[in-house]
Protein backbone atom coordinates (compact mmCIF):
# COMPACT_ATOMS: atom_id res chain seq x y z
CA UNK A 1 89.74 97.16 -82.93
CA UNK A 2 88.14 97.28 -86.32
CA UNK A 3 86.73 94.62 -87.87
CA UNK A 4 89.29 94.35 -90.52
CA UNK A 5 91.47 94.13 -87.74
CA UNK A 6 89.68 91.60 -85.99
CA UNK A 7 89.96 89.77 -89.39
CA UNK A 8 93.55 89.52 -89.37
CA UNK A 9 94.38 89.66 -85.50
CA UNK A 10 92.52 86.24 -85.68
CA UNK A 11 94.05 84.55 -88.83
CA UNK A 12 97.31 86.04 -87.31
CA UNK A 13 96.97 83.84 -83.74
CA UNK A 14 96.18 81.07 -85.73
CA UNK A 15 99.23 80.98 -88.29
CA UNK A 16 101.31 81.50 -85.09
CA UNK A 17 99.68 77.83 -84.06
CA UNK A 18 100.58 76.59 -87.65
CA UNK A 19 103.56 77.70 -88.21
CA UNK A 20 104.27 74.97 -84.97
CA UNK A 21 102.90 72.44 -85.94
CA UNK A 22 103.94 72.83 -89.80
CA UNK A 23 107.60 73.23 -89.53
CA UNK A 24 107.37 69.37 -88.05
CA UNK A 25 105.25 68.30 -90.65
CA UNK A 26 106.18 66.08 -93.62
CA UNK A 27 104.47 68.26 -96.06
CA UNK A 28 106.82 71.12 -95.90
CA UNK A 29 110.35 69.22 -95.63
CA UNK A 30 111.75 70.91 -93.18
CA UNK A 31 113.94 68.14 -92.40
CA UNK A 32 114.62 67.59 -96.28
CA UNK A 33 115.51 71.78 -95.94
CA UNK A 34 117.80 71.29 -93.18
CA UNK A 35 119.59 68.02 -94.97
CA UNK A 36 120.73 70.85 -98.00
CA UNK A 37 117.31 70.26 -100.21
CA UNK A 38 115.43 73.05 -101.39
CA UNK A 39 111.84 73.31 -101.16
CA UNK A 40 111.40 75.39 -104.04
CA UNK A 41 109.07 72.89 -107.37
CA UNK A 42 110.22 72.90 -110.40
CA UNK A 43 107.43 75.68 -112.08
CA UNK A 44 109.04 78.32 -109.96
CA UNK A 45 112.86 77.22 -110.29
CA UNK A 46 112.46 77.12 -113.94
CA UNK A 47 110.30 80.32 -114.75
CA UNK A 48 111.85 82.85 -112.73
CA UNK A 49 115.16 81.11 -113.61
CA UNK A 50 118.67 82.31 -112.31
CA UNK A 51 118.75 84.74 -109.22
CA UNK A 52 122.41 84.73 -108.02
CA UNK A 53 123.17 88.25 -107.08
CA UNK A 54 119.89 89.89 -107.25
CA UNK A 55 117.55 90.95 -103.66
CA UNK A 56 114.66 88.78 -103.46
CA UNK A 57 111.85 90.51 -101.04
CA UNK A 58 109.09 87.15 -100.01
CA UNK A 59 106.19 88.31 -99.52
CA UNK A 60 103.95 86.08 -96.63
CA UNK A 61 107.16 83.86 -96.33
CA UNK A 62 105.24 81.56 -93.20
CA UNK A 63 108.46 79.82 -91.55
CA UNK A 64 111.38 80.97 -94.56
CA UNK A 65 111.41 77.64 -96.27
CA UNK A 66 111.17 79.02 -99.78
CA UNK A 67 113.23 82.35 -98.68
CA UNK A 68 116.14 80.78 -97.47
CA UNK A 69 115.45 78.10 -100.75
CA UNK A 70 116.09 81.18 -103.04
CA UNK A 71 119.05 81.98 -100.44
CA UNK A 72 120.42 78.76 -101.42
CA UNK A 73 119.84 79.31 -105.07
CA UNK A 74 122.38 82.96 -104.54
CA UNK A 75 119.49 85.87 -103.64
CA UNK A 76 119.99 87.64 -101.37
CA UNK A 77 116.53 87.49 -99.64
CA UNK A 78 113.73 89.36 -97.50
CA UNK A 79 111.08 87.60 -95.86
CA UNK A 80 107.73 89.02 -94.62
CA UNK A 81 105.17 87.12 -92.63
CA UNK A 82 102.33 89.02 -89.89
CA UNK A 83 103.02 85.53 -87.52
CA UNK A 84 105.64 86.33 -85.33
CA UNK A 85 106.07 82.53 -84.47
CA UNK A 86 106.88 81.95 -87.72
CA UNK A 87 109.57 84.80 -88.30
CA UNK A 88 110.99 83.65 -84.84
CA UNK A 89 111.06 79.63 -86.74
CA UNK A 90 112.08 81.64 -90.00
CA UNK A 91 115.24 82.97 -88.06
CA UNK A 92 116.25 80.04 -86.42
CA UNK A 93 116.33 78.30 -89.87
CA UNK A 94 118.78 81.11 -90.92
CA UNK A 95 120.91 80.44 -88.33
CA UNK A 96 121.08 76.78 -88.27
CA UNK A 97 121.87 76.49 -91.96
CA UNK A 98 123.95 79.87 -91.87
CA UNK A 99 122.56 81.29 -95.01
CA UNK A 100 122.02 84.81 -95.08
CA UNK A 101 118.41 86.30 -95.10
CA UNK A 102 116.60 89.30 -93.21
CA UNK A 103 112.99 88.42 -91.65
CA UNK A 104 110.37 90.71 -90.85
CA UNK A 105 107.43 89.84 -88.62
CA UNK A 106 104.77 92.83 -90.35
CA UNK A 107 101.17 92.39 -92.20
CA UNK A 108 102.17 93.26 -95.65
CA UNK A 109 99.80 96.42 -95.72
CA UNK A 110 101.90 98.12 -93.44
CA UNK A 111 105.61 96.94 -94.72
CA UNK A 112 106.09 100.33 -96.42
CA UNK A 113 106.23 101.90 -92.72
CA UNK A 114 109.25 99.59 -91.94
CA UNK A 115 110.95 98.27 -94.62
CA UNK A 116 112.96 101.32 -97.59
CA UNK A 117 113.79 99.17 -99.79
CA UNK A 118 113.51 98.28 -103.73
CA UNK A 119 114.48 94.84 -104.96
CA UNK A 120 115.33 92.82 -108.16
CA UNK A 121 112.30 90.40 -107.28
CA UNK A 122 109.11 90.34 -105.33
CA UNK A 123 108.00 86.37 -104.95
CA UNK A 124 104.91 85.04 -103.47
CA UNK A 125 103.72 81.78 -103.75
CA UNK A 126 100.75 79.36 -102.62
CA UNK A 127 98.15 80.20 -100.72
CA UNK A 128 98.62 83.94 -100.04
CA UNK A 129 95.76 85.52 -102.21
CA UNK A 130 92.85 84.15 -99.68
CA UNK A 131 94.44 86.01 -96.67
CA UNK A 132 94.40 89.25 -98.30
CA UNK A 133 91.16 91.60 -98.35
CA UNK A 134 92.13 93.63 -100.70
CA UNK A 135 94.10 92.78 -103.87
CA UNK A 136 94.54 96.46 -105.22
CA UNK A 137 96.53 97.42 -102.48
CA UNK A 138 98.44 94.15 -102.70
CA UNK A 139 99.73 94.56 -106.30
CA UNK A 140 100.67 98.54 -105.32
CA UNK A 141 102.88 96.60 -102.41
CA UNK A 142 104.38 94.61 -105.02
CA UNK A 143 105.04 97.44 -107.30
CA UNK A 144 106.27 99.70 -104.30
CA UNK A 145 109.06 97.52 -103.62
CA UNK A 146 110.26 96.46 -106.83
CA UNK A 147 113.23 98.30 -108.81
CA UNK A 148 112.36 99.78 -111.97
CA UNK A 149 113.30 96.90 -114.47
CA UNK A 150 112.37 94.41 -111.62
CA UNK A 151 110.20 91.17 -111.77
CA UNK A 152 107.27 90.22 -109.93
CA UNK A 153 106.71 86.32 -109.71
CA UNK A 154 103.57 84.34 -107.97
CA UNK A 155 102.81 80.69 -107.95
CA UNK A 156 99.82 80.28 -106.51
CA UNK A 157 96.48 77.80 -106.47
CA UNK A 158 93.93 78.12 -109.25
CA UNK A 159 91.09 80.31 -107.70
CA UNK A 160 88.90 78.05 -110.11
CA UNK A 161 89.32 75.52 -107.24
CA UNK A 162 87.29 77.38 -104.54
CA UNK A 163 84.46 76.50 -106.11
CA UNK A 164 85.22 73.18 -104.80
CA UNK A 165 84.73 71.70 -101.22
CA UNK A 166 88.04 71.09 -100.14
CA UNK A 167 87.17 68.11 -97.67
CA UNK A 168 85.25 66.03 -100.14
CA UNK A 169 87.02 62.57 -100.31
CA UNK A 170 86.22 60.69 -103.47
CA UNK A 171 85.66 63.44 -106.44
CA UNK A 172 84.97 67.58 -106.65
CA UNK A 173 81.91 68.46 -104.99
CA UNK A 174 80.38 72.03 -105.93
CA UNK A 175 79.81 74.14 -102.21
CA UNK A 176 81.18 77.70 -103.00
CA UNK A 177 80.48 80.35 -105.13
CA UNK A 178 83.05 81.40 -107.70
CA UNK A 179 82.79 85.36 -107.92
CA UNK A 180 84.41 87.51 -105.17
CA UNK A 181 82.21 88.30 -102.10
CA UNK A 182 84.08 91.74 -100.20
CA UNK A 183 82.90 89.76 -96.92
CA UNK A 184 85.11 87.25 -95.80
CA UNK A 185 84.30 83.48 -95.34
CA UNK A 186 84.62 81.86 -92.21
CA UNK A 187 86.09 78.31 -91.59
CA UNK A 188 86.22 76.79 -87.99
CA UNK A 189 89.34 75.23 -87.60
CA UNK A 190 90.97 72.80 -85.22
CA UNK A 191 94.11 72.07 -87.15
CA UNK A 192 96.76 71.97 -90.03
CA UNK A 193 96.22 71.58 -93.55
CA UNK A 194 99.70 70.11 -93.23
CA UNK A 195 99.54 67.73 -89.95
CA UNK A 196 95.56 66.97 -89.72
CA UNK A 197 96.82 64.32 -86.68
CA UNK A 198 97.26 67.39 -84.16
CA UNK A 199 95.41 69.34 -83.12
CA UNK A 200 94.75 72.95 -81.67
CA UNK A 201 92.36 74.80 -79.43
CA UNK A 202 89.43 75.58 -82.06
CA UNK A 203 90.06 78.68 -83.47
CA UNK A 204 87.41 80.31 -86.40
CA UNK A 205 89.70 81.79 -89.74
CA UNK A 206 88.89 84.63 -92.64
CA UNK A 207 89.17 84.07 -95.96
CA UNK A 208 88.64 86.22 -98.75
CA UNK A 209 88.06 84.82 -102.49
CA UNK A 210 89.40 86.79 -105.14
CA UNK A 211 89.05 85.27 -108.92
CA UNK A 212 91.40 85.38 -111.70
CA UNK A 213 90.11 88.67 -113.24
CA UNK A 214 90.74 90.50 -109.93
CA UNK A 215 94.12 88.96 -109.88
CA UNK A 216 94.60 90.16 -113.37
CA UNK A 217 93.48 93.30 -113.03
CA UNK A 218 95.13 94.76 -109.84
CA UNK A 219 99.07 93.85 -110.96
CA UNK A 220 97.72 96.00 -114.18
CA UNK A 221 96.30 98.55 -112.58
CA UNK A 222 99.70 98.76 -109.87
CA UNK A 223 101.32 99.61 -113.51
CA UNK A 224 103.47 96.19 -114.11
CA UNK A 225 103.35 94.50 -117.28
CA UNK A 226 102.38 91.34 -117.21
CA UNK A 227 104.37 88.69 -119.56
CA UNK A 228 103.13 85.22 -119.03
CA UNK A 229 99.99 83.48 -117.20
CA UNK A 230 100.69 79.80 -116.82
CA UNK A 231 97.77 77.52 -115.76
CA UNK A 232 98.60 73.73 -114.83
CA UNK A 233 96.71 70.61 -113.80
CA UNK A 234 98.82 70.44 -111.09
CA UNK A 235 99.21 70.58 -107.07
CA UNK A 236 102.68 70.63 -105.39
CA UNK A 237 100.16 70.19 -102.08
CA UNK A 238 97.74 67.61 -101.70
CA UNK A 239 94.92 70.26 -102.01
CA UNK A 240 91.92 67.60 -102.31
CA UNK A 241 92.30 63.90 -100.33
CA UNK A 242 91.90 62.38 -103.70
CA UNK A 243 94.13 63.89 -105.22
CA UNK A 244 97.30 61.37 -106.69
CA UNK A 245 101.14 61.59 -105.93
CA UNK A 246 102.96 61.62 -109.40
CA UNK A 247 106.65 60.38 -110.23
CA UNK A 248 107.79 64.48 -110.57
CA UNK A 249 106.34 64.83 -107.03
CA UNK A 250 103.17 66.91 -108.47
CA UNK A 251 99.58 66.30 -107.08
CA UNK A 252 96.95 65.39 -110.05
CA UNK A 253 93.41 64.68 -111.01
CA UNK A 254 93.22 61.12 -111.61
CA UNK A 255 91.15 61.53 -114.47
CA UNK A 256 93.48 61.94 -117.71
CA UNK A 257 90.16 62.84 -119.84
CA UNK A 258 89.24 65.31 -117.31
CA UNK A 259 92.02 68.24 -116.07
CA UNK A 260 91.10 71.14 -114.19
CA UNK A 261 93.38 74.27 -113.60
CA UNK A 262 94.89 73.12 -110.04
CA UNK A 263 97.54 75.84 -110.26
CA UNK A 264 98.69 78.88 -111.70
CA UNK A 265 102.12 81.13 -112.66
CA UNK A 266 102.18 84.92 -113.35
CA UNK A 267 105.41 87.17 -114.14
CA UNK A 268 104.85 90.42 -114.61
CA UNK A 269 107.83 93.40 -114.38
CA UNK A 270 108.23 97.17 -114.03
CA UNK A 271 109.03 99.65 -116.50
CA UNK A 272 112.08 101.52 -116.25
């Protein structure tokens, strides 16, 4: 095995762990899900706007929450994830709630050798960037799949916040460097980000930090035009402990002299 493949044959065991113990967990409302709720936030709802009728391909989809969400909404929907626990959860969610969704247990680099297919959408959304080694090849994905005239949409963390350490309990704390390293970082981890009561045999993930110009510059270079970048001062996850809980159900800074970008939107289409 290579040791890109190393890379994600370990982060790949350990989502299969998460995606257990996170379809229980509070934080992603599966329960809510199941009751008729969506899991969708408002940023996304409202900027990529109505998609009754059109094929929605999710890209890194974890357990389906937000795929079957857009279900919901009237897209008809594709979900990808490289965890086969969580297509097997992803499934069982589509059956339970009968709504009408294809799941595909594949790393996204080699979807092209199963999936012919062009859609109306590609989504993506939170937490997906720092999984991926190589953002070039990501943003040709995107633009493989989509129809000409189609939309590309991702909601996804600030990558201003990895300069941050993330288990700092009373303000932000400088610990990483800002500008993107090819190597990977390593994290040992004995749990969820979502459900930090249970735990799991200790397991050591890859992460790869990509900035905002590399973002940028890889949906351009994959040929899409890019029409909006939104940033916000806002979380819809608890990203930091001190984070605070707001009435519209957004995490924030509790600091109102002091905001930092906490999230981020891009849209971006293909010619026809």
């Amino acid at each position: 095995m290579s040791r890109l493949g190393k890379y994600f044959e370990a982060n790949r065991k350990m989502w299969d762990e998460f995606a257990k113990i996170n379809y229980g967990s509070e934080t992603y409302r599966t329960k809510e899900f199941l009751e008729g709720g969506t899991t969708l936030n408002s940023i996304e709802l409202e900027e990529l706007g109505d998609v009754k009728g059109k094929t929605l391909l999710h890209l890194q989809c974890h357990f389906g929450l937000d795929t079957l969400s857009w279900a919901r909404q009237g897209a008809k929907v594709t979900g990808v994830d490289f965890s086969g626990e969580a297509i097997r959860l992803a499934r069982d969610l589509a059956e339970k709630t009968r709504l009408d969704a294809t799941f595909i247990q594949c790393n996204i680099y080699d979807l092209s050798e199963v999936l012919d297919e062009e859609f109306d959408i590609v989504f993506t959304s939170y937490g997906v960037h720092c999984w991926l080694n190589d953002l070039y090849r990501w943003a040709q994905i995107v633009a493989h799949f989509l129809k000409p005239g189609g939309t590309f949409y991702i909601a996804e963390f600030h990558p201003f916040i990895g300069v941050f350490d993330w288990d700092a309990t009373d303000d932000f704390r400088l610990e990483y460097d800002y500008f993107h390293d090819p190597e990977p970082k390593e994290f040992p981890v004995d749990g969820s980000y979502a459900e930090s009561d249970v735990k799991i045999e200790p397991m050591v993930d890859y992460e790869w930090w990509h900035g905002m110009g590399d973002v940028i510059t890889a949906i351009a270079k994959a040929g899409l035009r890019i029409h909006f970048l939104h940033e916000f001062p806002r979380s819809s996850f608890q990203r930091f402990p001190f984070l605070k809980k707001e009435e519209d159900g957004y995490w924030y800074y509790d600091d109102p002299n002091i905001q930092l970008p906490l999230t981020y939107s891009l849209m971006a289409t293909k010619d026809e």
